[in-house]
N, C-alpha and C. Protein backbone atom coordinates (compact mmCIF):
# COMPACT_ATOMS: atom_id res chain seq x y z
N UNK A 1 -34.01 4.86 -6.06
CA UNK A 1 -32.88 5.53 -5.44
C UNK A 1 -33.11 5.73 -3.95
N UNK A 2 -34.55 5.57 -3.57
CA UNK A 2 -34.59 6.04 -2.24
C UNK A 2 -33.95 4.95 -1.22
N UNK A 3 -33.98 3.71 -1.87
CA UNK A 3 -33.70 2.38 -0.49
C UNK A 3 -32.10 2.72 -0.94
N UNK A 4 -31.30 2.54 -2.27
CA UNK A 4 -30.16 3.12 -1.61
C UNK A 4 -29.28 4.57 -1.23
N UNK A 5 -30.08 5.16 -0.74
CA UNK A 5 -30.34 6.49 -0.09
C UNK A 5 -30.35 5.99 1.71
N UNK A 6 -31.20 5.42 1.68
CA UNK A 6 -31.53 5.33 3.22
C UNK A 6 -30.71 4.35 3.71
N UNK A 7 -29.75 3.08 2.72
CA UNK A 7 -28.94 2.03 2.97
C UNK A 7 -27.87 3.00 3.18
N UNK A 8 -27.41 4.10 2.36
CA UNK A 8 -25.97 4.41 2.47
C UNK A 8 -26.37 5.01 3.91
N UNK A 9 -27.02 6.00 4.05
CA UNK A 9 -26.97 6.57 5.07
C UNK A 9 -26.72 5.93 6.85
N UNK A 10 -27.59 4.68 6.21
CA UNK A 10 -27.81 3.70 7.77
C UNK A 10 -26.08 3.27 7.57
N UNK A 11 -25.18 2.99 6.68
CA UNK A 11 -24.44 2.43 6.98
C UNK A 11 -22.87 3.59 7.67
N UNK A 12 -23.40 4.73 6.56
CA UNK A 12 -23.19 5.93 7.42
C UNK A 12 -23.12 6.20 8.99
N UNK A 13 -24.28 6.20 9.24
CA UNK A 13 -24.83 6.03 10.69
C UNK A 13 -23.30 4.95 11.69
N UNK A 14 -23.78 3.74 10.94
CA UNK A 14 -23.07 3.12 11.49
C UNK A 14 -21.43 3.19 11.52
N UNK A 15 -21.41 3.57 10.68
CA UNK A 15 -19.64 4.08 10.98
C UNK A 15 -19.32 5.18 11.57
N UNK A 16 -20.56 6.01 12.02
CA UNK A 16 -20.35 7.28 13.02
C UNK A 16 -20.72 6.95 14.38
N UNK A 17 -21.18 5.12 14.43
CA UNK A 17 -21.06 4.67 15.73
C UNK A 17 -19.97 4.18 16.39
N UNK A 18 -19.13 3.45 15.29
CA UNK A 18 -17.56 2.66 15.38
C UNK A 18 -16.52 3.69 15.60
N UNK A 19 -16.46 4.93 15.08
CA UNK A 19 -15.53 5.96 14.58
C UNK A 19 -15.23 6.54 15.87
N UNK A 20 -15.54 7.02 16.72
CA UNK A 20 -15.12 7.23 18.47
C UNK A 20 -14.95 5.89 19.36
N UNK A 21 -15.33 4.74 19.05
CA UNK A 21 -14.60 4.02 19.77
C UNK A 21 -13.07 3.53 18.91
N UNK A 22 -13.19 3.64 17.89
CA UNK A 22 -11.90 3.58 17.31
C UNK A 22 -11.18 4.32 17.76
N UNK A 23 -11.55 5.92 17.81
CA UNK A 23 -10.50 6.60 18.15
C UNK A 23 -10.10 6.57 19.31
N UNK A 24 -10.63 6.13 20.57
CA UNK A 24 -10.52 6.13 22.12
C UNK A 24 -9.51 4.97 22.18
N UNK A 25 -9.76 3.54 21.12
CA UNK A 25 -8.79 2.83 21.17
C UNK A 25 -7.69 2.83 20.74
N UNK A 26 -7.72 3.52 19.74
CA UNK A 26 -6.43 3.92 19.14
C UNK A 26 -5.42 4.70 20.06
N UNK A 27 -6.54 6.10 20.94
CA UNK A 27 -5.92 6.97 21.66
C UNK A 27 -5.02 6.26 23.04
N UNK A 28 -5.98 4.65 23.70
CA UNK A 28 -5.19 3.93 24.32
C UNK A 28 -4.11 3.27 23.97
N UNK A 29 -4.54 2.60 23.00
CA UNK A 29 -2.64 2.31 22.54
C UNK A 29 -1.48 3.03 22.15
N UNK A 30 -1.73 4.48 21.77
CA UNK A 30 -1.01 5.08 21.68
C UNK A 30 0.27 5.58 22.73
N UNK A 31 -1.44 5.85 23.95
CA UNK A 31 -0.92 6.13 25.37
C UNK A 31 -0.04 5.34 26.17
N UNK A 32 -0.24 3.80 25.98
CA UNK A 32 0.07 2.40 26.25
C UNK A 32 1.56 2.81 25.47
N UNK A 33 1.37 2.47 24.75
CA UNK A 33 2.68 2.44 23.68
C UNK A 33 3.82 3.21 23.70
N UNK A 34 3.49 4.51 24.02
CA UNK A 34 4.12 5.99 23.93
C UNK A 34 4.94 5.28 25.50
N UNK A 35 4.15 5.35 26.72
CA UNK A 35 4.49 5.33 28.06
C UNK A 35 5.55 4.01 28.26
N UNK A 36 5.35 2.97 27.59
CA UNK A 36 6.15 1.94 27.94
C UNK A 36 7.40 2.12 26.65
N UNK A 37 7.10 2.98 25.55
CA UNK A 37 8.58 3.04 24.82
C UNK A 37 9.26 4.25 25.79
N UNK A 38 8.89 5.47 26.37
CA UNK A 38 9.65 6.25 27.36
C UNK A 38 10.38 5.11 28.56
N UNK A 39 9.57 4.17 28.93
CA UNK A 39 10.10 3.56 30.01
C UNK A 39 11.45 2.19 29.78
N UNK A 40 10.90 2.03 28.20
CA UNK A 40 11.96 1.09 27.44
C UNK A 40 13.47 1.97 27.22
N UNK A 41 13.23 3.16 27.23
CA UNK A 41 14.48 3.74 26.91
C UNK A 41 15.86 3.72 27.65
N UNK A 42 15.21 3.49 29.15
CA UNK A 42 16.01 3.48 30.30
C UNK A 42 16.66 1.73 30.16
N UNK A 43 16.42 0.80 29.25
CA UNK A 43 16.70 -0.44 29.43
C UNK A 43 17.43 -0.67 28.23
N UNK A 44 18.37 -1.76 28.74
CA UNK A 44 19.45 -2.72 27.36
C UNK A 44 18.79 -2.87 26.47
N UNK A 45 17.46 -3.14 26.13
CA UNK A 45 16.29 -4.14 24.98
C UNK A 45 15.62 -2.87 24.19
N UNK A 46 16.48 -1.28 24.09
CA UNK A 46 15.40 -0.57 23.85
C UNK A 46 14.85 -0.57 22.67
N UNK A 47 13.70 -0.55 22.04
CA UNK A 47 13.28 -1.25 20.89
C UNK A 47 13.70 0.16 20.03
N UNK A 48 13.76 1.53 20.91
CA UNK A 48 13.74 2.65 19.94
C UNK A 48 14.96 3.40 20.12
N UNK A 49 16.20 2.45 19.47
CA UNK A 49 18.06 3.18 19.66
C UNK A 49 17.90 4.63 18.86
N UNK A 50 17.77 3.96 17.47
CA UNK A 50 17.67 4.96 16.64
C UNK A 50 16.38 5.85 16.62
N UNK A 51 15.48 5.64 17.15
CA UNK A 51 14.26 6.75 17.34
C UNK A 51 13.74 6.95 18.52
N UNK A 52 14.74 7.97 19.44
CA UNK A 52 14.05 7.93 20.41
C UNK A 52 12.86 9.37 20.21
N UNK A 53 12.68 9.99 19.40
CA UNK A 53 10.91 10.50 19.65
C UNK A 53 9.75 9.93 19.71
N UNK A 54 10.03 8.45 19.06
CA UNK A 54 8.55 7.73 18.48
C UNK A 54 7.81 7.81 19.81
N UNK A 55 8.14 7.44 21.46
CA UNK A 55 7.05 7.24 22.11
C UNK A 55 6.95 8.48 22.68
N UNK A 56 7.93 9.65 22.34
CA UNK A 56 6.89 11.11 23.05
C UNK A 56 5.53 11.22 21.75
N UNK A 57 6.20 10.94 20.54
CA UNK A 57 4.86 10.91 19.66
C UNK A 57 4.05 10.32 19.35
N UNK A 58 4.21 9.15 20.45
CA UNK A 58 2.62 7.92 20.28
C UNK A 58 2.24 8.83 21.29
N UNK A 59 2.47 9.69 22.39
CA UNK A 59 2.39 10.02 23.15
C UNK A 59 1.28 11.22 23.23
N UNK A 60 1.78 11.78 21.70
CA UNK A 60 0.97 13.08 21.44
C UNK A 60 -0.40 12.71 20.41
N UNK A 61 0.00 11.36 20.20
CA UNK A 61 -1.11 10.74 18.81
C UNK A 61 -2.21 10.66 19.83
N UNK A 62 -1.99 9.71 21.07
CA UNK A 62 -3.23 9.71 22.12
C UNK A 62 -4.04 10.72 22.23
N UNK A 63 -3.50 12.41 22.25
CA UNK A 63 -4.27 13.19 22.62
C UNK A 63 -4.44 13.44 21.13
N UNK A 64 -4.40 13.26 20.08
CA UNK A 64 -4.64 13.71 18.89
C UNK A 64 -6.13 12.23 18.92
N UNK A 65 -6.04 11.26 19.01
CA UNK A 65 -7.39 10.17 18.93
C UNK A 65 -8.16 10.67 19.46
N UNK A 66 -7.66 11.44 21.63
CA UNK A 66 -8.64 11.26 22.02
C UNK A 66 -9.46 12.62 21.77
N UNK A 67 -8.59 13.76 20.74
CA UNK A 67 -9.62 14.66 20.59
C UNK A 67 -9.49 14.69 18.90
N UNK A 68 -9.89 13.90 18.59
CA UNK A 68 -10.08 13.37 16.54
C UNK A 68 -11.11 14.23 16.12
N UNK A 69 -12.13 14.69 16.67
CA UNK A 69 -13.27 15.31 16.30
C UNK A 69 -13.11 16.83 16.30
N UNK A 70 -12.25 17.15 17.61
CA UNK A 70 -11.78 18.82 17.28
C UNK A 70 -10.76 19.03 15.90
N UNK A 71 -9.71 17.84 16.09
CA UNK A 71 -8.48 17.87 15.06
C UNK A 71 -9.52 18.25 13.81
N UNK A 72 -10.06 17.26 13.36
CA UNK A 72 -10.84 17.24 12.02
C UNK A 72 -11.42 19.07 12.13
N UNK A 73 -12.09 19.53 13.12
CA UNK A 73 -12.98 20.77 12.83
C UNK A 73 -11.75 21.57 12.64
N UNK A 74 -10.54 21.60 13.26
CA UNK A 74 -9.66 23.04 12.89
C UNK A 74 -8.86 22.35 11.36
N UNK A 75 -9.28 21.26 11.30
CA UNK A 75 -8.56 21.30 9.81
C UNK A 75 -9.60 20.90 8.49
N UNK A 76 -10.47 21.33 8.97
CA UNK A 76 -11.27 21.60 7.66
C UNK A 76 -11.92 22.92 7.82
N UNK A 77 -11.40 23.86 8.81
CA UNK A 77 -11.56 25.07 8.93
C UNK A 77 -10.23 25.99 8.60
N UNK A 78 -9.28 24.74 8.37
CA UNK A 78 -7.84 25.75 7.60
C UNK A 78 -7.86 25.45 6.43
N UNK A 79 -9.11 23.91 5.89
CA UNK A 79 -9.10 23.50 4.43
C UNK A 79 -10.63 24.94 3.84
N UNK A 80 -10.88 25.84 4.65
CA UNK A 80 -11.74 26.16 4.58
C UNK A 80 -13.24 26.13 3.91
N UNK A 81 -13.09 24.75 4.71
CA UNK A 81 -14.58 24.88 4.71
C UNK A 81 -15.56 25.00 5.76
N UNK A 82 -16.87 24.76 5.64
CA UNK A 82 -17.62 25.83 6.50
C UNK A 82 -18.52 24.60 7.06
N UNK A 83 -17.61 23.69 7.97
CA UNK A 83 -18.07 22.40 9.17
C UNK A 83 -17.75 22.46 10.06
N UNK A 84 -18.75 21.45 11.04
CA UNK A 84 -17.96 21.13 12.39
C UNK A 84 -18.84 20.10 12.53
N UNK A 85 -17.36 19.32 13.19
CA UNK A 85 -17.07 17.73 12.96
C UNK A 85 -17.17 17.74 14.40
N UNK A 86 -18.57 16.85 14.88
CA UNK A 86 -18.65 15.97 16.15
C UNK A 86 -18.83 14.59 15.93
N UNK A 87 -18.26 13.66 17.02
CA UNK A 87 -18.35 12.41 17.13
C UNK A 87 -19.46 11.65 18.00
N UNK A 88 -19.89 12.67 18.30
CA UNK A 88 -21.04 12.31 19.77
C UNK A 88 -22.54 11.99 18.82
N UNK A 89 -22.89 12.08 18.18
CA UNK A 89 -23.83 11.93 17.08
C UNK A 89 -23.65 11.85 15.75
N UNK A 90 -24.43 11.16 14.81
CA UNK A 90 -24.71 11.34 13.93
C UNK A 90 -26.16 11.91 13.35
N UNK A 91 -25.78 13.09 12.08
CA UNK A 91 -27.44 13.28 11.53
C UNK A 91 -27.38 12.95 10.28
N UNK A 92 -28.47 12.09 10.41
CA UNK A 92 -28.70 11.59 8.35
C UNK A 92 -29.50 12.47 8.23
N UNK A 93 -29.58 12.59 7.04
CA UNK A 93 -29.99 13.50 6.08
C UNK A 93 -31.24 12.69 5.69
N UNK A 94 -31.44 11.28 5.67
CA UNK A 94 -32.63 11.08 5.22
C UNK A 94 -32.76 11.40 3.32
N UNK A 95 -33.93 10.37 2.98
CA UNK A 95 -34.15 10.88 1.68
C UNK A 95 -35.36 11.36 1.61
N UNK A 96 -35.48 12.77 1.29
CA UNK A 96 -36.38 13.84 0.72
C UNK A 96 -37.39 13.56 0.29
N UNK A 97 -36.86 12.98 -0.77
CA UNK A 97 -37.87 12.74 -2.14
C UNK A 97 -38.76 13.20 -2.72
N UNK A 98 -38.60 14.19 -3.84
CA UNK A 98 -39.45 14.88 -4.63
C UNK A 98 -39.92 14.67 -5.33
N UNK A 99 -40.61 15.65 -5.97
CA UNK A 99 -42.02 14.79 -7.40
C UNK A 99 -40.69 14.27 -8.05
N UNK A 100 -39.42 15.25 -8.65
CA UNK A 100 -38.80 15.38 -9.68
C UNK A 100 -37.57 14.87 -8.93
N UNK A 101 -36.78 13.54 -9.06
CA UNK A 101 -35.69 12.93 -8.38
C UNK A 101 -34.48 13.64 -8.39
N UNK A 102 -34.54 13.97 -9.75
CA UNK A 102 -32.91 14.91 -10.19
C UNK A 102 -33.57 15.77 -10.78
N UNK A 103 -33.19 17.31 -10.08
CA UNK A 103 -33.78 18.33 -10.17
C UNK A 103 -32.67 19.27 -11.22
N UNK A 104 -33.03 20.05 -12.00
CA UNK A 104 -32.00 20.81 -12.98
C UNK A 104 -32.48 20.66 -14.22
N UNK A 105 -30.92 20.92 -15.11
CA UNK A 105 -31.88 21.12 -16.21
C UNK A 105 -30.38 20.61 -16.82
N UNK A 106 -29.43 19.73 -16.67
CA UNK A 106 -27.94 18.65 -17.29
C UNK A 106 -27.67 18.63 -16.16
N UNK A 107 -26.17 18.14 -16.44
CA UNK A 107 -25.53 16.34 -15.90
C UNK A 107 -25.30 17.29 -14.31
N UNK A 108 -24.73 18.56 -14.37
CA UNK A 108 -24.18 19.24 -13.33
C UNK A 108 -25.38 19.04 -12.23
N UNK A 109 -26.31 19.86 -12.68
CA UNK A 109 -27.20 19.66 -11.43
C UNK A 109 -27.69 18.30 -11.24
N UNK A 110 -27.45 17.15 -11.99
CA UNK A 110 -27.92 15.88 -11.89
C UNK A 110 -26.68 15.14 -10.59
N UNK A 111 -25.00 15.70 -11.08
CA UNK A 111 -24.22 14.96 -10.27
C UNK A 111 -24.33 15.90 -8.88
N UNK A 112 -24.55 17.27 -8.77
CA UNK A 112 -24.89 17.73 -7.88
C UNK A 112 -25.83 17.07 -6.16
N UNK A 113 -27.13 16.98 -7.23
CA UNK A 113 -27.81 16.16 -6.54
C UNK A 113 -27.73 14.73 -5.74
N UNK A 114 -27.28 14.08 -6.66
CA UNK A 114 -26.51 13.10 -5.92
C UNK A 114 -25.38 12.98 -5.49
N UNK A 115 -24.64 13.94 -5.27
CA UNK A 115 -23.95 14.37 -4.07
C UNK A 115 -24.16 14.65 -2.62
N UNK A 116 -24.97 15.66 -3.19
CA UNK A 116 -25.81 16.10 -1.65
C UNK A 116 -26.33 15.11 -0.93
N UNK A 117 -26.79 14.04 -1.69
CA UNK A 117 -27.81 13.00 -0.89
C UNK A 117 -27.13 11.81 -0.45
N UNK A 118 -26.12 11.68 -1.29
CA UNK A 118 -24.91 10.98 -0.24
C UNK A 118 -23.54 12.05 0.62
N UNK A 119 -24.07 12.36 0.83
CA UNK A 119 -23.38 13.64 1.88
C UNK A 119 -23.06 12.94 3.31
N UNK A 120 -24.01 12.20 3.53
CA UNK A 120 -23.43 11.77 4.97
C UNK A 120 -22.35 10.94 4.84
N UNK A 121 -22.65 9.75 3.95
CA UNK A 121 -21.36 9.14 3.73
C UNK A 121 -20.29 9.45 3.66
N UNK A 122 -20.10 10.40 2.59
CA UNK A 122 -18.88 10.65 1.82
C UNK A 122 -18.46 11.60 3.36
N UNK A 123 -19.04 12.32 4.35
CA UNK A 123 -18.42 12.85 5.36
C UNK A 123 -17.84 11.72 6.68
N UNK A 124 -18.62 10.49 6.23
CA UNK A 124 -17.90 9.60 7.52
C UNK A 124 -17.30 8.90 6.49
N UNK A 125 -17.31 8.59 5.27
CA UNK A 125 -15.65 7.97 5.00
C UNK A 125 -14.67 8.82 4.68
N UNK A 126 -15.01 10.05 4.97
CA UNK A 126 -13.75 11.60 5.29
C UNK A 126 -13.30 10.99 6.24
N UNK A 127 -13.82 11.04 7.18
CA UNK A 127 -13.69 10.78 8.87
C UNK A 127 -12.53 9.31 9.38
N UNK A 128 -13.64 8.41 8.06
CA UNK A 128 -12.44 7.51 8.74
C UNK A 128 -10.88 7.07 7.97
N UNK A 129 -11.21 7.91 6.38
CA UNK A 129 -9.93 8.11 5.86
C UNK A 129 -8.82 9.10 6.58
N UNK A 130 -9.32 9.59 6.69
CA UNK A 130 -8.23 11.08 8.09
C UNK A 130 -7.56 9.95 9.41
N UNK A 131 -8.66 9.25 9.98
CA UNK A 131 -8.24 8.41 10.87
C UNK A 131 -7.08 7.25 10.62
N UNK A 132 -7.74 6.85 9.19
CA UNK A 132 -6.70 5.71 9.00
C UNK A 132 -5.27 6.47 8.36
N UNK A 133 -5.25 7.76 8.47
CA UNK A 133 -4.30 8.52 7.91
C UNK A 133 -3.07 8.54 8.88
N UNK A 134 -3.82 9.09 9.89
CA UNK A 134 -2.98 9.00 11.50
C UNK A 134 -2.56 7.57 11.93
N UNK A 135 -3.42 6.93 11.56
CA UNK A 135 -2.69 5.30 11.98
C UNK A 135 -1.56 4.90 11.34
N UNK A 136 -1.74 4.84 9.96
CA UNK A 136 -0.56 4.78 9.01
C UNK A 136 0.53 5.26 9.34
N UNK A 137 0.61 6.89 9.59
CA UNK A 137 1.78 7.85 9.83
C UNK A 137 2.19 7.70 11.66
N UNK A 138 2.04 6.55 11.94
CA UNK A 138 1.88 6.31 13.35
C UNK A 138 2.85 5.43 12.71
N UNK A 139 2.30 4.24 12.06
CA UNK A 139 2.97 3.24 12.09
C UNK A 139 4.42 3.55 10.82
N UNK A 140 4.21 4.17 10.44
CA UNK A 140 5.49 5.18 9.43
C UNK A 140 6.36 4.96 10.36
N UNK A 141 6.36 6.01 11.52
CA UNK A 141 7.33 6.74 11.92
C UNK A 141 8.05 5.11 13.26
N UNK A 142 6.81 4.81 13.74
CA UNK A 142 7.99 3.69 14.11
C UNK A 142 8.54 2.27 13.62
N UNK A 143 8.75 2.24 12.15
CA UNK A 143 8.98 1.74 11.40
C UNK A 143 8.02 0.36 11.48
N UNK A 144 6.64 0.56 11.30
CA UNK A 144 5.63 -0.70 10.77
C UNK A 144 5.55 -1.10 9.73
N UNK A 145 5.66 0.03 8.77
CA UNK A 145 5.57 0.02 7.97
C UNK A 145 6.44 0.79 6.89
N UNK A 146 6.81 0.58 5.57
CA UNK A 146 7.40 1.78 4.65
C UNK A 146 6.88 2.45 3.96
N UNK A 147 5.73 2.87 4.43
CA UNK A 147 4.94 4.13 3.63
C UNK A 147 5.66 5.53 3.78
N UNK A 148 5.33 6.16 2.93
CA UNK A 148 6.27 7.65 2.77
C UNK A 148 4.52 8.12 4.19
N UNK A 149 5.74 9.41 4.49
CA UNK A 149 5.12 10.28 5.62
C UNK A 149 4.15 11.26 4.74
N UNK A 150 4.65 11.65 3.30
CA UNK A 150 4.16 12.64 2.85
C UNK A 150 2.69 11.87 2.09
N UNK A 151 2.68 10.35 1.97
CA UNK A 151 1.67 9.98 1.55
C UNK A 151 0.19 10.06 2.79
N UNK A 152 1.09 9.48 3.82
CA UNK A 152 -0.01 10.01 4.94
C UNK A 152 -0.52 11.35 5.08
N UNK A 153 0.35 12.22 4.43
CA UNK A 153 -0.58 13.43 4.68
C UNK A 153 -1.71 13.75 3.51
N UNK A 154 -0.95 13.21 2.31
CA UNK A 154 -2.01 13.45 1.45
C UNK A 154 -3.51 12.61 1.87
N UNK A 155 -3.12 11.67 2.32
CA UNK A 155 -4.47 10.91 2.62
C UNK A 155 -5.38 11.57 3.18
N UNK A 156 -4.60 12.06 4.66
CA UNK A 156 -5.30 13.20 5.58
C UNK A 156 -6.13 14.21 4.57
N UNK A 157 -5.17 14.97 4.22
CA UNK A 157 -5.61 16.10 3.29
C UNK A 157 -7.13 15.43 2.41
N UNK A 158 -6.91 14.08 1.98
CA UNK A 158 -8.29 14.30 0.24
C UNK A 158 -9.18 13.80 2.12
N UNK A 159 -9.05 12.97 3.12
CA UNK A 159 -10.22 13.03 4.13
C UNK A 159 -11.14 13.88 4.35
N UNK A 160 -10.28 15.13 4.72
CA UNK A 160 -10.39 16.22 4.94
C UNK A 160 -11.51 17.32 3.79
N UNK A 161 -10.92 16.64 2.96
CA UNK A 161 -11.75 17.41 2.06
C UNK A 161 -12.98 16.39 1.64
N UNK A 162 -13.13 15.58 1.68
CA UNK A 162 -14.55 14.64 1.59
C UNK A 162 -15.62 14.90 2.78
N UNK A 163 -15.01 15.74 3.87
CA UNK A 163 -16.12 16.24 4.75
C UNK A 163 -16.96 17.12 4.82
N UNK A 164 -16.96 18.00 3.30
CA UNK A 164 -17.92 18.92 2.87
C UNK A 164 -18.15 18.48 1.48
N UNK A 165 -18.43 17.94 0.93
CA UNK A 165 -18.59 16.93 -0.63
C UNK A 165 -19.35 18.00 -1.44
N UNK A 166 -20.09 18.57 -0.72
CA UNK A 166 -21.46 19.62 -1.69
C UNK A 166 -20.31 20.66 -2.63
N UNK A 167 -19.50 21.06 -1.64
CA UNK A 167 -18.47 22.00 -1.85
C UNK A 167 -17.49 22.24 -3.02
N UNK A 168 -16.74 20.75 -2.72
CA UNK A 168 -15.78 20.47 -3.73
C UNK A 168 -16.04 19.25 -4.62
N UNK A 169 -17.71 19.29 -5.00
CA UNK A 169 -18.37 18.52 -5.66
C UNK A 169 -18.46 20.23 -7.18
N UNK A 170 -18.98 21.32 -6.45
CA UNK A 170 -19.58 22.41 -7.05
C UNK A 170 -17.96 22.90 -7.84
N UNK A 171 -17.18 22.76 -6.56
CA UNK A 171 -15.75 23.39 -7.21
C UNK A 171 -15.17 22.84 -8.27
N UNK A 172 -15.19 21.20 -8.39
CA UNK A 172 -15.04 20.52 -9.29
C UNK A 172 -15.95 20.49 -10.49
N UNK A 173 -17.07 20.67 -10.48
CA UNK A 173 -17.79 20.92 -11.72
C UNK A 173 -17.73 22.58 -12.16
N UNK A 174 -17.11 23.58 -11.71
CA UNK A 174 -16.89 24.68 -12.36
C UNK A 174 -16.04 24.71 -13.67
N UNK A 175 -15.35 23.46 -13.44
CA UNK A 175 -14.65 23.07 -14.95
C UNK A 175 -15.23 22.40 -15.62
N UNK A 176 -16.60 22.09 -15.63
CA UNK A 176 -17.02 21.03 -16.64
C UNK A 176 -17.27 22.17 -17.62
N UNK A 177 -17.52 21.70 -18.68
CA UNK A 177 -17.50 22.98 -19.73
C UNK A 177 -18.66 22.95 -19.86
N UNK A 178 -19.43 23.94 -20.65
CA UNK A 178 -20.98 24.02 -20.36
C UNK A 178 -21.38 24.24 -22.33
């Protein structure tokens, strides 16, 4: 378990290297996008008759990319839980490794455990499910696509909650029956 322990984590790692330049690019096209649909409005060709908010709200998505890392901390502090989400680093967790691999005494403290130890993961594919949440509901609203708006939020929302896993790993096994 330990090499894929230290594989998830490295790959972890690595998507907490991609995950701010995504969002900086995203936050530029938004900005890009937002500024030249305000400037399209004034012209015969405007791509947005029927929607003219979409580019004040690519507009506001930019500052939502270029601060993705605060967004995430006040909303897993209204999902209350007890994080804070930076993009400027990553910390693995590393594997431990004890005499006794899965520590307890049944399945709970067994799925427990391996929870915790993929913890980094499951918090950067929070990270980049939330992200691809905002992209989606980006591309919703100026018709890219026909995804419902309310599905983008749910997406957001289970992201959101994959960024404390220990948590609503424990909350979810309070129903296992014992």
């Amino acid at each position: 378990m330990e090499g894929l322990v230290s594989f998830t984590n490295d790959i972890a790692i690595a998507m907490a290297w991609v995950l701010p330049a995504a969002c900086y690019a995203a936050a530029f096209y938004c900005f890009f996008t937002g500024v030249w649909g305000i400037w399209q409005q004034h012209q015969p060709q405007n791509p947005y008759v029927g929607k003219p908010w979409v580019p004040y709200l690519s507009v506001v998505l930019a500052g939502v990319f270029a601060a993705f890392d605060r967004i995430l901390t006040k909303s897993a502090t209204s999902a209350n839980l007890d994080i804070d989400v930076s993009l400027s680093s990553a910390s693995p967790t590393g594997y431990t490794g004890s005499v006794d691999p899965i520590a307890g005494t049944g399945p709970k403290d067994a799925i427990l455990t391996i929870v915790s130890e993929f913890a980094l993961f499951f918090q950067m594919f929070g990270a980049w499910v939330a992200f691809f949440a905002i992209l989606a509901w980006h591309a919703s609203n100026t018709g890219k696509t026909n995804r419902g708006k309310m599905s983008c939020f749910l997406q957001f929302a289970f992201g959101v909650v994959l960024l404390h896993p220990q948590k609503e790993a424990t909350w979810l096994l309070s129903y296992w029956p014992t």
